[in-house]
PDB file of N, CA and C in Angstrom:
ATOM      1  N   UNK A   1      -0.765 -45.976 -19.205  1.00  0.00           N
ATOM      2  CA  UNK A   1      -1.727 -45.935 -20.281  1.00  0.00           C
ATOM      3  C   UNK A   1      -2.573 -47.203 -20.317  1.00  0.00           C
ATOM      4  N   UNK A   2      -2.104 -48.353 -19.930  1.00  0.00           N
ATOM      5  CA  UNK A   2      -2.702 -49.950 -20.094  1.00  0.00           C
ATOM      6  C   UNK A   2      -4.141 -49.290 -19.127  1.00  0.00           C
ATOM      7  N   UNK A   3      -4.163 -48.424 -18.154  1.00  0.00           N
ATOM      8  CA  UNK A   3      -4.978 -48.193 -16.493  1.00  0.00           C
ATOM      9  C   UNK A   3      -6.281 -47.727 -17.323  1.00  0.00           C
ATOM     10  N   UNK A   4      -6.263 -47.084 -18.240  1.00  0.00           N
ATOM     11  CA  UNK A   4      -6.986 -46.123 -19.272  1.00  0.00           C
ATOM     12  C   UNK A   4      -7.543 -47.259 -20.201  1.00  0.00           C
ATOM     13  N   UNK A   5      -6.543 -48.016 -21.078  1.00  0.00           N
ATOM     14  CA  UNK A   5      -7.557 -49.054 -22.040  1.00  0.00           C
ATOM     15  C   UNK A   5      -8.586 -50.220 -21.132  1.00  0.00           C
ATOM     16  N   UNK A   6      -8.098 -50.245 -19.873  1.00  0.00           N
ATOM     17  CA  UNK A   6      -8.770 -51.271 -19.203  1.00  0.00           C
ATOM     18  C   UNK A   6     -10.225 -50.623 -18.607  1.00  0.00           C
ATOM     19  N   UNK A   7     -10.035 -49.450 -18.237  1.00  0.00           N
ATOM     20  CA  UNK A   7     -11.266 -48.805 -17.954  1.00  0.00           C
ATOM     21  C   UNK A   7     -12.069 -48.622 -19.085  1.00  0.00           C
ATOM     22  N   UNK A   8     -11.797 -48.407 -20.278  1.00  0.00           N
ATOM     23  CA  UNK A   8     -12.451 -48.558 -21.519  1.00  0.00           C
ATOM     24  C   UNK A   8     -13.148 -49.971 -21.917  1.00  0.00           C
ATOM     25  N   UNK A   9     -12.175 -50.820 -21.554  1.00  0.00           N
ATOM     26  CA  UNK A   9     -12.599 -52.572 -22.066  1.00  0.00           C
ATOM     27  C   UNK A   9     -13.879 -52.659 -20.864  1.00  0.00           C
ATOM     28  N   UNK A  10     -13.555 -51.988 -19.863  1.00  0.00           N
ATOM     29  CA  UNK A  10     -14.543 -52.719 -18.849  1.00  0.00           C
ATOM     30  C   UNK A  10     -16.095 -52.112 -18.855  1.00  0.00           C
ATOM     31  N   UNK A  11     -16.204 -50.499 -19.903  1.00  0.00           N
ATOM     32  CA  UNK A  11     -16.995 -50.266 -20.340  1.00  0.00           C
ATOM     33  C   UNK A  11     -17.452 -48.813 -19.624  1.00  0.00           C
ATOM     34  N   UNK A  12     -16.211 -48.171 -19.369  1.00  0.00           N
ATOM     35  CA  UNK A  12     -16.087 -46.684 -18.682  1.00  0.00           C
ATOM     36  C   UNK A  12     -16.162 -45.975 -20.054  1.00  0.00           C
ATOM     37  N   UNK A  13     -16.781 -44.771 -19.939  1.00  0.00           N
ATOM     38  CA  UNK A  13     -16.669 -43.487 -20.570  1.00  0.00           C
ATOM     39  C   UNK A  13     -16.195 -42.526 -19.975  1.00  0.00           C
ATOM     40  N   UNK A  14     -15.241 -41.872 -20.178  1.00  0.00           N
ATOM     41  CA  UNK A  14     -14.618 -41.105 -19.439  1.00  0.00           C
ATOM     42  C   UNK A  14     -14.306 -39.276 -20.104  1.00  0.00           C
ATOM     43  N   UNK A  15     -13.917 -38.217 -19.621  1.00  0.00           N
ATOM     44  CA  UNK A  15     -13.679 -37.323 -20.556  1.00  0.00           C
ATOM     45  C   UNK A  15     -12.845 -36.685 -19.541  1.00  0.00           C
ATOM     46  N   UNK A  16     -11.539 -36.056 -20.122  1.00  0.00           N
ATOM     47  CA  UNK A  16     -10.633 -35.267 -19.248  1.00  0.00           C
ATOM     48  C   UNK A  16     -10.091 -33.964 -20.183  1.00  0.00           C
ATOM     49  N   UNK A  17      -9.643 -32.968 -19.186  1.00  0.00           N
ATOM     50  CA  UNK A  17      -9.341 -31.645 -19.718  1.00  0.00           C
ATOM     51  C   UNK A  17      -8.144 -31.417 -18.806  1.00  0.00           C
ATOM     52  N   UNK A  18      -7.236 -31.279 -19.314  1.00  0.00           N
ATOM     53  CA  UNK A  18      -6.550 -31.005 -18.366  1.00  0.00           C
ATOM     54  C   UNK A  18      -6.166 -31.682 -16.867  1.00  0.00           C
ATOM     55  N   UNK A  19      -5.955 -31.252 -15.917  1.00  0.00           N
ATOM     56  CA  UNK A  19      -6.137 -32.224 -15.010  1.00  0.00           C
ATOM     57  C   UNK A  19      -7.746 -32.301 -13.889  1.00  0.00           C
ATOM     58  N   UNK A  20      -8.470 -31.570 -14.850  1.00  0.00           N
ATOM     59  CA  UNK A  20     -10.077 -32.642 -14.311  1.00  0.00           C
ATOM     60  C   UNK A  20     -10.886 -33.779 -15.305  1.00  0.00           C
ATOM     61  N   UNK A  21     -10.905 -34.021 -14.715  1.00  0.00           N
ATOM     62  CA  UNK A  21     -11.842 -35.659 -15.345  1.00  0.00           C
ATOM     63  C   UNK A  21     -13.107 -36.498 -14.625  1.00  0.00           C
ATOM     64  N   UNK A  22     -14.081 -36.738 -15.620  1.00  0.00           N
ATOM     65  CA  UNK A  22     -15.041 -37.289 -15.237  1.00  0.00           C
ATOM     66  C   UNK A  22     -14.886 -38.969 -16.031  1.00  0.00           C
ATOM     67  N   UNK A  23     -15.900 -39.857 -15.157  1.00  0.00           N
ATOM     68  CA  UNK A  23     -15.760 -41.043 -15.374  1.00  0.00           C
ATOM     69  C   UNK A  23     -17.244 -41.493 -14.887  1.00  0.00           C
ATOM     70  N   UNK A  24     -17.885 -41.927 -16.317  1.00  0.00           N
ATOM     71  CA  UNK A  24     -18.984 -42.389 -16.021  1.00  0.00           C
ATOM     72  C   UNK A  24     -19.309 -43.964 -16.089  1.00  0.00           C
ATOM     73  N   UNK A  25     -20.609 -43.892 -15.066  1.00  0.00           N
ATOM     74  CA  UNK A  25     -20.593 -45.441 -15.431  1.00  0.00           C
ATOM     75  C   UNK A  25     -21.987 -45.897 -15.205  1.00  0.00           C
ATOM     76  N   UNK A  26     -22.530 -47.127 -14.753  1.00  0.00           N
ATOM     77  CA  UNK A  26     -23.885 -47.491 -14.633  1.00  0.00           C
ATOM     78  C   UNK A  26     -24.616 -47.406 -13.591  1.00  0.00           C
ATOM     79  N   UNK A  27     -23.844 -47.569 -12.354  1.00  0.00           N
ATOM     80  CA  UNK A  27     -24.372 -47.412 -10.431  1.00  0.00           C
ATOM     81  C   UNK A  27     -23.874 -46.691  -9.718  1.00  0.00           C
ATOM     82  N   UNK A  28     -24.584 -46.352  -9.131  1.00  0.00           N
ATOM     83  CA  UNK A  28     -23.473 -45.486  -7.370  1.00  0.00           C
ATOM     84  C   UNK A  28     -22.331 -46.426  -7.107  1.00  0.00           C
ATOM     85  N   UNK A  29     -23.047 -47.960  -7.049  1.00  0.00           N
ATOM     86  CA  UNK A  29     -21.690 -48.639  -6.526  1.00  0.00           C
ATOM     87  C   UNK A  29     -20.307 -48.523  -7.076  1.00  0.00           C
ATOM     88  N   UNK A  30     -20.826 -48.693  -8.581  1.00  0.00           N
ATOM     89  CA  UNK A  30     -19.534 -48.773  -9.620  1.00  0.00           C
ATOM     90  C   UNK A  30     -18.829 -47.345  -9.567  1.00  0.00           C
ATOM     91  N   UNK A  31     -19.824 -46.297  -9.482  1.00  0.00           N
ATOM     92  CA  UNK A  31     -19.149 -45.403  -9.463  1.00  0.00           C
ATOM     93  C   UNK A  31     -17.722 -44.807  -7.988  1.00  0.00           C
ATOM     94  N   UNK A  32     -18.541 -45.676  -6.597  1.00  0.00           N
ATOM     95  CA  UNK A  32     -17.661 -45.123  -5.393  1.00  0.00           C
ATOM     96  C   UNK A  32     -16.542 -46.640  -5.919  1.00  0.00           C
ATOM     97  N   UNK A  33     -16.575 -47.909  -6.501  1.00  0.00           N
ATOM     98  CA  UNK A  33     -15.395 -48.559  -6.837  1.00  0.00           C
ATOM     99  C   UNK A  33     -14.323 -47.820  -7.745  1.00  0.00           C
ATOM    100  N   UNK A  34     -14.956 -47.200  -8.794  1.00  0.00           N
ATOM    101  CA  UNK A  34     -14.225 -46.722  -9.706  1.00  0.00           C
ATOM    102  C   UNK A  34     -13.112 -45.435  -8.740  1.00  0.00           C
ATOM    103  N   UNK A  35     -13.985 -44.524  -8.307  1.00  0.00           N
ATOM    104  CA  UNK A  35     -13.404 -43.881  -7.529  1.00  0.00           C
ATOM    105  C   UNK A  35     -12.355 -43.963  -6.749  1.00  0.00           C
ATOM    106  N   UNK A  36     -12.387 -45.227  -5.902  1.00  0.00           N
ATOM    107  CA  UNK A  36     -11.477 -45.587  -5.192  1.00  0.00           C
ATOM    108  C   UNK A  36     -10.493 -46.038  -6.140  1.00  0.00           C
ATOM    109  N   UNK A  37     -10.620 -47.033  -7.113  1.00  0.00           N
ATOM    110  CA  UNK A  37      -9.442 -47.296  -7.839  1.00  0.00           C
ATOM    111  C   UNK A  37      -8.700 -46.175  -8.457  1.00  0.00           C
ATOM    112  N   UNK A  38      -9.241 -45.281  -9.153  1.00  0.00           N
ATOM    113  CA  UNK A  38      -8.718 -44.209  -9.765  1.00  0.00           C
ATOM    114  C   UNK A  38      -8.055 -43.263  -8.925  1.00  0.00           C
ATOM    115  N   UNK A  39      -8.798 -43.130  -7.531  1.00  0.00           N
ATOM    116  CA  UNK A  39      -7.762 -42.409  -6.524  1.00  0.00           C
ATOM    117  C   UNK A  39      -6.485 -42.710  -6.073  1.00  0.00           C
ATOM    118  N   UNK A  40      -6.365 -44.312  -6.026  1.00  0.00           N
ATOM    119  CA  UNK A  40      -5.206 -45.350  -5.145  1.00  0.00           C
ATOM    120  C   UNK A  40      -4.615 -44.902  -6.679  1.00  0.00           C
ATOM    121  N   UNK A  41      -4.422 -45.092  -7.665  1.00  0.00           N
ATOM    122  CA  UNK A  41      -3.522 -45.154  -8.952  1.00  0.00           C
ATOM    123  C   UNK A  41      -3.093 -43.725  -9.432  1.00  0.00           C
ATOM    124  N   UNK A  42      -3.616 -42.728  -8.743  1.00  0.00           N
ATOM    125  CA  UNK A  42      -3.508 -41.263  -9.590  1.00  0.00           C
ATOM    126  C   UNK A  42      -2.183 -41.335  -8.215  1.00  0.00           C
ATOM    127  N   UNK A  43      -3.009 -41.426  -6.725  1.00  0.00           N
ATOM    128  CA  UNK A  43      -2.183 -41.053  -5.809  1.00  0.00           C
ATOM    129  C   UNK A  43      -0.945 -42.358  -5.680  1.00  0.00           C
ATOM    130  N   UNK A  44      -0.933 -43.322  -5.881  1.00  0.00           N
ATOM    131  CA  UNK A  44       0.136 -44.676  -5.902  1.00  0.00           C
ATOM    132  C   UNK A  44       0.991 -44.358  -6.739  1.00  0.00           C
ATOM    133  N   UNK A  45       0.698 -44.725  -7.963  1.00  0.00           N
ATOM    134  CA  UNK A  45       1.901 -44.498  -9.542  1.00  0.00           C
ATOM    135  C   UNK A  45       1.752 -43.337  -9.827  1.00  0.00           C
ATOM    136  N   UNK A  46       1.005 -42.285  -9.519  1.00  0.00           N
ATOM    137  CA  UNK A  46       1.251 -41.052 -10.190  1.00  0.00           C
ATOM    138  C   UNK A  46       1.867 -39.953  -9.503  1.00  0.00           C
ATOM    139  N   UNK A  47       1.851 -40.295  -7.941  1.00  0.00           N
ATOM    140  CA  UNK A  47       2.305 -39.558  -7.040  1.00  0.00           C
ATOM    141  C   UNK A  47       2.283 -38.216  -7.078  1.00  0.00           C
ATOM    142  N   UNK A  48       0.321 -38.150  -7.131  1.00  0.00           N
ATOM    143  CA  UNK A  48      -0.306 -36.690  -7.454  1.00  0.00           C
ATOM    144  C   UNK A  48      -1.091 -37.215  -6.320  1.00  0.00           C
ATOM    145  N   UNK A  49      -1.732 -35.622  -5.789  1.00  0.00           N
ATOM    146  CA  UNK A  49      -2.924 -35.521  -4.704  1.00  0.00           C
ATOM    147  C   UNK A  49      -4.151 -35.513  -5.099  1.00  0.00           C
ATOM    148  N   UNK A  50      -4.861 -36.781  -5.172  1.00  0.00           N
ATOM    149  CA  UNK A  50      -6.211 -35.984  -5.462  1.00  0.00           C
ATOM    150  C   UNK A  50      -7.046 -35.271  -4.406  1.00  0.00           C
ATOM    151  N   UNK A  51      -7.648 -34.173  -4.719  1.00  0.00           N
ATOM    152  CA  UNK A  51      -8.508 -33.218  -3.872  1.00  0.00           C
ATOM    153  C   UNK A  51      -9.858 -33.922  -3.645  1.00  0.00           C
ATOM    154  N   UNK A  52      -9.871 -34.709  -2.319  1.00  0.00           N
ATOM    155  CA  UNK A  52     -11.427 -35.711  -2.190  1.00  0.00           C
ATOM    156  C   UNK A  52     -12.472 -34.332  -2.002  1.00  0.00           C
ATOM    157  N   UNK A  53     -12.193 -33.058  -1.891  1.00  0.00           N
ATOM    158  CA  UNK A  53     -13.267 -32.089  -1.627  1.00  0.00           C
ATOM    159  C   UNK A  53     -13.889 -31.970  -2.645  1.00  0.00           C
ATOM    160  N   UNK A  54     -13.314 -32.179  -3.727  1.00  0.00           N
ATOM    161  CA  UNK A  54     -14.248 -31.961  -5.257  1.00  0.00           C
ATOM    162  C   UNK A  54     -14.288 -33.151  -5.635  1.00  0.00           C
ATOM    163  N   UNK A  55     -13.979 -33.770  -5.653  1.00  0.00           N
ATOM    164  CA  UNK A  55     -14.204 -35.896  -5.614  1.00  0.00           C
ATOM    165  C   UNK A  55     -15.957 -36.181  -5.543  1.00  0.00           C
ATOM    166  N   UNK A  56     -15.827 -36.804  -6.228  1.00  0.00           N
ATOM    167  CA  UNK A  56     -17.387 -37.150  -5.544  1.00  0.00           C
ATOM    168  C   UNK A  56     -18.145 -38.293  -6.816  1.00  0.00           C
ATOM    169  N   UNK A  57     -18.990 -38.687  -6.301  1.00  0.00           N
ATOM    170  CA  UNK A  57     -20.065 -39.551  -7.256  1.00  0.00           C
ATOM    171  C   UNK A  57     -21.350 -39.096  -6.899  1.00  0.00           C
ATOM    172  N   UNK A  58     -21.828 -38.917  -8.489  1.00  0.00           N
ATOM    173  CA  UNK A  58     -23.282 -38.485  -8.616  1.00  0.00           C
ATOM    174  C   UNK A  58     -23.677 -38.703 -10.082  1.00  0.00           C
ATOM    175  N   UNK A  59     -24.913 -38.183 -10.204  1.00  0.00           N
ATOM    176  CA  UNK A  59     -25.831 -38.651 -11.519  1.00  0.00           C
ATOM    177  C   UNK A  59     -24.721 -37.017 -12.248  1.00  0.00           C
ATOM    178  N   UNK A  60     -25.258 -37.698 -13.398  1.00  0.00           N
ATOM    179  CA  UNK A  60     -24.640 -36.896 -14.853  1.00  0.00           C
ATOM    180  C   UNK A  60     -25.216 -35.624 -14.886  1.00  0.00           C
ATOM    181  N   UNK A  61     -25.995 -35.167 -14.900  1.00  0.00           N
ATOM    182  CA  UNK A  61     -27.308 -34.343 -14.452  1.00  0.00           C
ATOM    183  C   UNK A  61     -26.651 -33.465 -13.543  1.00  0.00           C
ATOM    184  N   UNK A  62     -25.816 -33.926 -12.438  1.00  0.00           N
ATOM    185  CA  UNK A  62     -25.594 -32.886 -11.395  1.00  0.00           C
ATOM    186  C   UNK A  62     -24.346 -32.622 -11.259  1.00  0.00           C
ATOM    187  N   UNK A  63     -23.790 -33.588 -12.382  1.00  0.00           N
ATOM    188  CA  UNK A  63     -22.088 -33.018 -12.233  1.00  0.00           C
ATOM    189  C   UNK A  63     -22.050 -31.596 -13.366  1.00  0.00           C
ATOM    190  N   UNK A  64     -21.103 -30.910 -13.010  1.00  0.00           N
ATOM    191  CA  UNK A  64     -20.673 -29.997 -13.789  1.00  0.00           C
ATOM    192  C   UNK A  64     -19.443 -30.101 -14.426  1.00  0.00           C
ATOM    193  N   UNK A  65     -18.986 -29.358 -15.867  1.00  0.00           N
ATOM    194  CA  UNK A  65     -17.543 -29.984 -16.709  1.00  0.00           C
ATOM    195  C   UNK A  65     -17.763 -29.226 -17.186  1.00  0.00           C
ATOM    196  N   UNK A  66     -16.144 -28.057 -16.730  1.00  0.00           N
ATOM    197  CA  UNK A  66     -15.895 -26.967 -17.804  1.00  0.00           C
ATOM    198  C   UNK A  66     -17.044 -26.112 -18.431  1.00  0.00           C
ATOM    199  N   UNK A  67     -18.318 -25.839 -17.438  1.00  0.00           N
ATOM    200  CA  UNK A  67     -19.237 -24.623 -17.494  1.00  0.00           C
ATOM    201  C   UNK A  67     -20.291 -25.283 -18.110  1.00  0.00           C
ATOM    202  N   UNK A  68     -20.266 -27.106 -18.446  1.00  0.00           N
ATOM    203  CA  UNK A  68     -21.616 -27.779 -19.246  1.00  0.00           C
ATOM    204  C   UNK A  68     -21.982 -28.445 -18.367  1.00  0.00           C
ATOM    205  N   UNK A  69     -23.045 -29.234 -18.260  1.00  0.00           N
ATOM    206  CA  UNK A  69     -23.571 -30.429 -17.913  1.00  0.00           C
ATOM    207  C   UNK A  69     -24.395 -31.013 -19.073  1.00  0.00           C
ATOM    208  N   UNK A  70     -24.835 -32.479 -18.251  1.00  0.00           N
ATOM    209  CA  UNK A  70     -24.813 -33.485 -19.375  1.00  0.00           C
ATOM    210  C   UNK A  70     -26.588 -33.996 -18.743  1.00  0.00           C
ATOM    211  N   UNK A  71     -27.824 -34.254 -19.625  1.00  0.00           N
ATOM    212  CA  UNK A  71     -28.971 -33.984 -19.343  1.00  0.00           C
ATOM    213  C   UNK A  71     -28.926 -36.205 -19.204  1.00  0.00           C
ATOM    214  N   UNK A  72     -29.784 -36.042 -18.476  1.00  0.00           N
ATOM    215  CA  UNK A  72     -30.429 -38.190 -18.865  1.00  0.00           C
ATOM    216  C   UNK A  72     -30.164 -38.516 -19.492  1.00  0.00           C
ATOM    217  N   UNK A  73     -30.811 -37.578 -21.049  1.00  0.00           N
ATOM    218  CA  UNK A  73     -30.738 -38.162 -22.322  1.00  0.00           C
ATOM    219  C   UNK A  73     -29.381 -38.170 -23.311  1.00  0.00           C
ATOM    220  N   UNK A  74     -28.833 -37.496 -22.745  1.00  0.00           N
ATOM    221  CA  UNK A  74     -27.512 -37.363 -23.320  1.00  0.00           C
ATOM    222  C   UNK A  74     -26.967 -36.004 -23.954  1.00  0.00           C
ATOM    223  N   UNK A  75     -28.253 -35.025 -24.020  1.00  0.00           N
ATOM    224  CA  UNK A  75     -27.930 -33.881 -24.552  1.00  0.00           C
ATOM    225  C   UNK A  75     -27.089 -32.776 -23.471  1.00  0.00           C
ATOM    226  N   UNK A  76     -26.182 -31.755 -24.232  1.00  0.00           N
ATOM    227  CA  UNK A  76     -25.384 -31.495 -23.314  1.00  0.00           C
ATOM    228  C   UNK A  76     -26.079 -30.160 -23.072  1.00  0.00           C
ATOM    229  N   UNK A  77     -25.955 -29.274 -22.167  1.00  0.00           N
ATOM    230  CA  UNK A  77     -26.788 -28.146 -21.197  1.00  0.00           C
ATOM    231  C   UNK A  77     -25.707 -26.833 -20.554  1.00  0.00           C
ATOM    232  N   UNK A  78     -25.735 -25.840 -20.780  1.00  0.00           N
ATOM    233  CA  UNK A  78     -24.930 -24.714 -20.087  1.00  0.00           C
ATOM    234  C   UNK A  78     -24.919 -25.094 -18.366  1.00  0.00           C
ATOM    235  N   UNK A  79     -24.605 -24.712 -17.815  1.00  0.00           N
ATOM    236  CA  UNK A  79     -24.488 -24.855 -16.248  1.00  0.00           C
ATOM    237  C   UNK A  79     -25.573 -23.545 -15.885  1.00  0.00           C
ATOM    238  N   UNK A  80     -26.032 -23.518 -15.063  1.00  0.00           N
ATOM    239  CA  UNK A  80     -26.456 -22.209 -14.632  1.00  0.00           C
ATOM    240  C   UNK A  80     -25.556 -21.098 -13.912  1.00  0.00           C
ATOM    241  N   UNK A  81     -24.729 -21.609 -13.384  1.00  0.00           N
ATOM    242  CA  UNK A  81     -23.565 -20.991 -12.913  1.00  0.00           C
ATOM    243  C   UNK A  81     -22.899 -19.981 -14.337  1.00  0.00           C
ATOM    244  N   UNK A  82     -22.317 -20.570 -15.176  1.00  0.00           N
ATOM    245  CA  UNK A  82     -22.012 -20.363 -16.460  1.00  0.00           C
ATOM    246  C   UNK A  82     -22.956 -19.043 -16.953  1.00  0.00           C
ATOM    247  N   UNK A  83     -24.421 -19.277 -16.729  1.00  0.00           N
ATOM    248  CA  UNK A  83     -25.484 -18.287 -17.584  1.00  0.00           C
ATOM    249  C   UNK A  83     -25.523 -17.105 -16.790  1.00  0.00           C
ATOM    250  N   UNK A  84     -25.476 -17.385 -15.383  1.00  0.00           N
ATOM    251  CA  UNK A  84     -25.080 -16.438 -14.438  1.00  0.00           C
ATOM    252  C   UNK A  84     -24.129 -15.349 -14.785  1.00  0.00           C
ATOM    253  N   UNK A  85     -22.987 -15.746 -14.816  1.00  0.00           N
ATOM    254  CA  UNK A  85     -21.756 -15.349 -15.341  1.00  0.00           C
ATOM    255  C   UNK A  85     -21.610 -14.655 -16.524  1.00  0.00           C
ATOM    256  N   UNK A  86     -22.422 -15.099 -17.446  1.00  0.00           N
ATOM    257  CA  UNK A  86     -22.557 -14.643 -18.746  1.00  0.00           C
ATOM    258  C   UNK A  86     -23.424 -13.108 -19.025  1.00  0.00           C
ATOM    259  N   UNK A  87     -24.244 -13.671 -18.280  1.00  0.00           N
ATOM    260  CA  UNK A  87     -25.638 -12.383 -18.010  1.00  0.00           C
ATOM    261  C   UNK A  87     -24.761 -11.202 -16.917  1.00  0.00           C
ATOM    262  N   UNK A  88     -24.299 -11.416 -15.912  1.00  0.00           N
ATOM    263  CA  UNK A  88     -23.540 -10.641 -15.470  1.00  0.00           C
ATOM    264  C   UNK A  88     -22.911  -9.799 -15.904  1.00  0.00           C
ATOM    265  N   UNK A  89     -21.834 -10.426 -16.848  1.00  0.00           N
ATOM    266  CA  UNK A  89     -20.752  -9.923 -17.817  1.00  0.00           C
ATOM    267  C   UNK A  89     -21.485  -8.910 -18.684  1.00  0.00           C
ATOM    268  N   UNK A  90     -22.829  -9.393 -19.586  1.00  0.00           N
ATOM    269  CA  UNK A  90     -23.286  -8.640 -20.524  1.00  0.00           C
ATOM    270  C   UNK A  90     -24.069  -7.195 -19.916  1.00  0.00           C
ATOM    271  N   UNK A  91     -24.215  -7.333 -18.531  1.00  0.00           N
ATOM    272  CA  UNK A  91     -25.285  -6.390 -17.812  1.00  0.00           C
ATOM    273  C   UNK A  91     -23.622  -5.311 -17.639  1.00  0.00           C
ATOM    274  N   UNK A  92     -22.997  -5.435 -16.976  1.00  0.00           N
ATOM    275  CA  UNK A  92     -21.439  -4.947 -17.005  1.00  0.00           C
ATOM    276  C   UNK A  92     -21.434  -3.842 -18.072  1.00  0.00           C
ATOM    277  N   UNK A  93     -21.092  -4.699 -19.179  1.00  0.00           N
ATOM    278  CA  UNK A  93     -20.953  -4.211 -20.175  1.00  0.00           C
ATOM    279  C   UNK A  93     -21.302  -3.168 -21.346  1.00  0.00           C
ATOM    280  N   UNK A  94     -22.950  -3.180 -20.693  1.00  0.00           N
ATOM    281  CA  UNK A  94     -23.981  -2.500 -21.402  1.00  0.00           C
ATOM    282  C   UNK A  94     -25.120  -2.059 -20.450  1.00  0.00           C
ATOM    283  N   UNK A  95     -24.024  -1.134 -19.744  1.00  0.00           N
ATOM    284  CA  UNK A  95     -24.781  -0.662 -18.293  1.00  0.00           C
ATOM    285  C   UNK A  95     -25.414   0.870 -19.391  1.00  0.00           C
ATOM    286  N   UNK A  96     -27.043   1.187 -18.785  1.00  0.00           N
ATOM    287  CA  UNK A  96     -27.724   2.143 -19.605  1.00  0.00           C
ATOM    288  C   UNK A  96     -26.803   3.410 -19.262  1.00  0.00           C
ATOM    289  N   UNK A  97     -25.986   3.898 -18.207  1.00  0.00           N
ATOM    290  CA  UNK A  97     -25.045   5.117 -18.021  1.00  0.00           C
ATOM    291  C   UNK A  97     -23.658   5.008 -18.485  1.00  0.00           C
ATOM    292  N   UNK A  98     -23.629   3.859 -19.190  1.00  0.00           N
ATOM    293  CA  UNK A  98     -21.981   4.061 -20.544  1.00  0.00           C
ATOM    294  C   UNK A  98     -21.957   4.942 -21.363  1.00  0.00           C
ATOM    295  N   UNK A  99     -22.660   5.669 -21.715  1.00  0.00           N
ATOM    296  CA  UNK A  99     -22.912   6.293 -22.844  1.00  0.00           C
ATOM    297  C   UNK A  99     -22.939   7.716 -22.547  1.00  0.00           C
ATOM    298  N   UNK A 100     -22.823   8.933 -23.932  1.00  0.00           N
ATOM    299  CA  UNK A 100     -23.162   9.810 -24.009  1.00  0.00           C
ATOM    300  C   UNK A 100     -24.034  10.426 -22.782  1.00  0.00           C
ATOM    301  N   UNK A 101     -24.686  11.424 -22.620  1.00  0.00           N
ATOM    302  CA  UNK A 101     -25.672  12.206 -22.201  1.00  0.00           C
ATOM    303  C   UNK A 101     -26.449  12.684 -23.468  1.00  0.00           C
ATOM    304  N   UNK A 102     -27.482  13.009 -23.371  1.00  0.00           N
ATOM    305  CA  UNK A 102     -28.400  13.136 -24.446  1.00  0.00           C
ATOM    306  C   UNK A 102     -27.954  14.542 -25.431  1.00  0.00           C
ATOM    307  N   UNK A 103     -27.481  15.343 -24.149  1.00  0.00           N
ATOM    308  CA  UNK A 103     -26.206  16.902 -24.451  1.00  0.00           C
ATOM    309  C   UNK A 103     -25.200  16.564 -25.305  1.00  0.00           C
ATOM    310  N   UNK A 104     -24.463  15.851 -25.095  1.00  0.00           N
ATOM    311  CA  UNK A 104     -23.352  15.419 -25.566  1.00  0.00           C
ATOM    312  C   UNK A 104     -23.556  14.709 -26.847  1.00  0.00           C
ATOM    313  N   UNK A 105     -24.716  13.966 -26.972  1.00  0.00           N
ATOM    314  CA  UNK A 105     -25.277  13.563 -27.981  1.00  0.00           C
ATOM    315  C   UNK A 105     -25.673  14.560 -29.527  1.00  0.00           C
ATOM    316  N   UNK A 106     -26.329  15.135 -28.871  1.00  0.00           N
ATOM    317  CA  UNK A 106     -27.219  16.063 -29.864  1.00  0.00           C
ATOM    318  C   UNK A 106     -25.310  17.477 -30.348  1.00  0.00           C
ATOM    319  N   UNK A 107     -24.588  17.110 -29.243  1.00  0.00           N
ATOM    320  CA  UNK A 107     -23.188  18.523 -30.177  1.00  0.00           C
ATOM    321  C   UNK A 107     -22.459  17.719 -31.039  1.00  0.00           C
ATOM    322  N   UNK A 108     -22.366  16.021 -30.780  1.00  0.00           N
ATOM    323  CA  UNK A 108     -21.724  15.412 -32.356  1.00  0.00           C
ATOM    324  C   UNK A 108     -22.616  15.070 -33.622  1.00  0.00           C
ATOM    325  N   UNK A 109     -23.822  15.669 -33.246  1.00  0.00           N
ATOM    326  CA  UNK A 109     -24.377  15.160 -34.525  1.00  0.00           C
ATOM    327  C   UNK A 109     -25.036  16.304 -35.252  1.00  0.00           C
ATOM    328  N   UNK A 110     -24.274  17.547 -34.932  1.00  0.00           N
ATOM    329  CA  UNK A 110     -24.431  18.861 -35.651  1.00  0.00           C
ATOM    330  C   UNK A 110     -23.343  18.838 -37.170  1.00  0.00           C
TER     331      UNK A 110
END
């Protein structure tokens, strides 16, 4: 827990769900240092794997978290992936041949 207040003192923002987590900060540089430290300590004392395939450093903008992303300014944004998914689901759902026939229609409403 001390690994966590120190990344805080040093002026990390961080947000975790479960076991994914993002960690933001001010540079690419800081960000591939941070990286490395947080990898050596998850995989050292925690004697967990991290997956370097989804690992990565980039702008806020292009990371994705739990179906949001996070805009420059700070406002938070659906993923497009997410709207995809969503619109999918609703097209699914409310396909125009779910329904009645116009026959079938017009004998329950005698």
């Amino acid at each position: 827990m001390s690994r966590i207040r120190n990344w805080r003192k040093g002026g990390h923002c961080f947000v975790r769900y479960a076991d994914d987590c993002n960690i933001f900060v001010c540079s690419h540089e800081a960000g591939e240092r941070v990286l490395r430290s947080v990898s050596s300590f998850i995989e050292g004392k925690l004697k967990l794997k991290v997956n370097t395939e989804k690992s990565k450093v980039c702008l806020s903008r292009e990371a994705k978290f739990l179906g949001y992303g996070i805009e420059i300014d700070g406002t938070l944004t659906i993923s497009g992936i997410s709207i995809k998914r969503f619109k999918d689901k609703i097209h699914r759902l409310t396909q125009r041949n779910r329904g009645r026939s116009i026959a079938q229609h017009r004998l329950f409403e005698s």
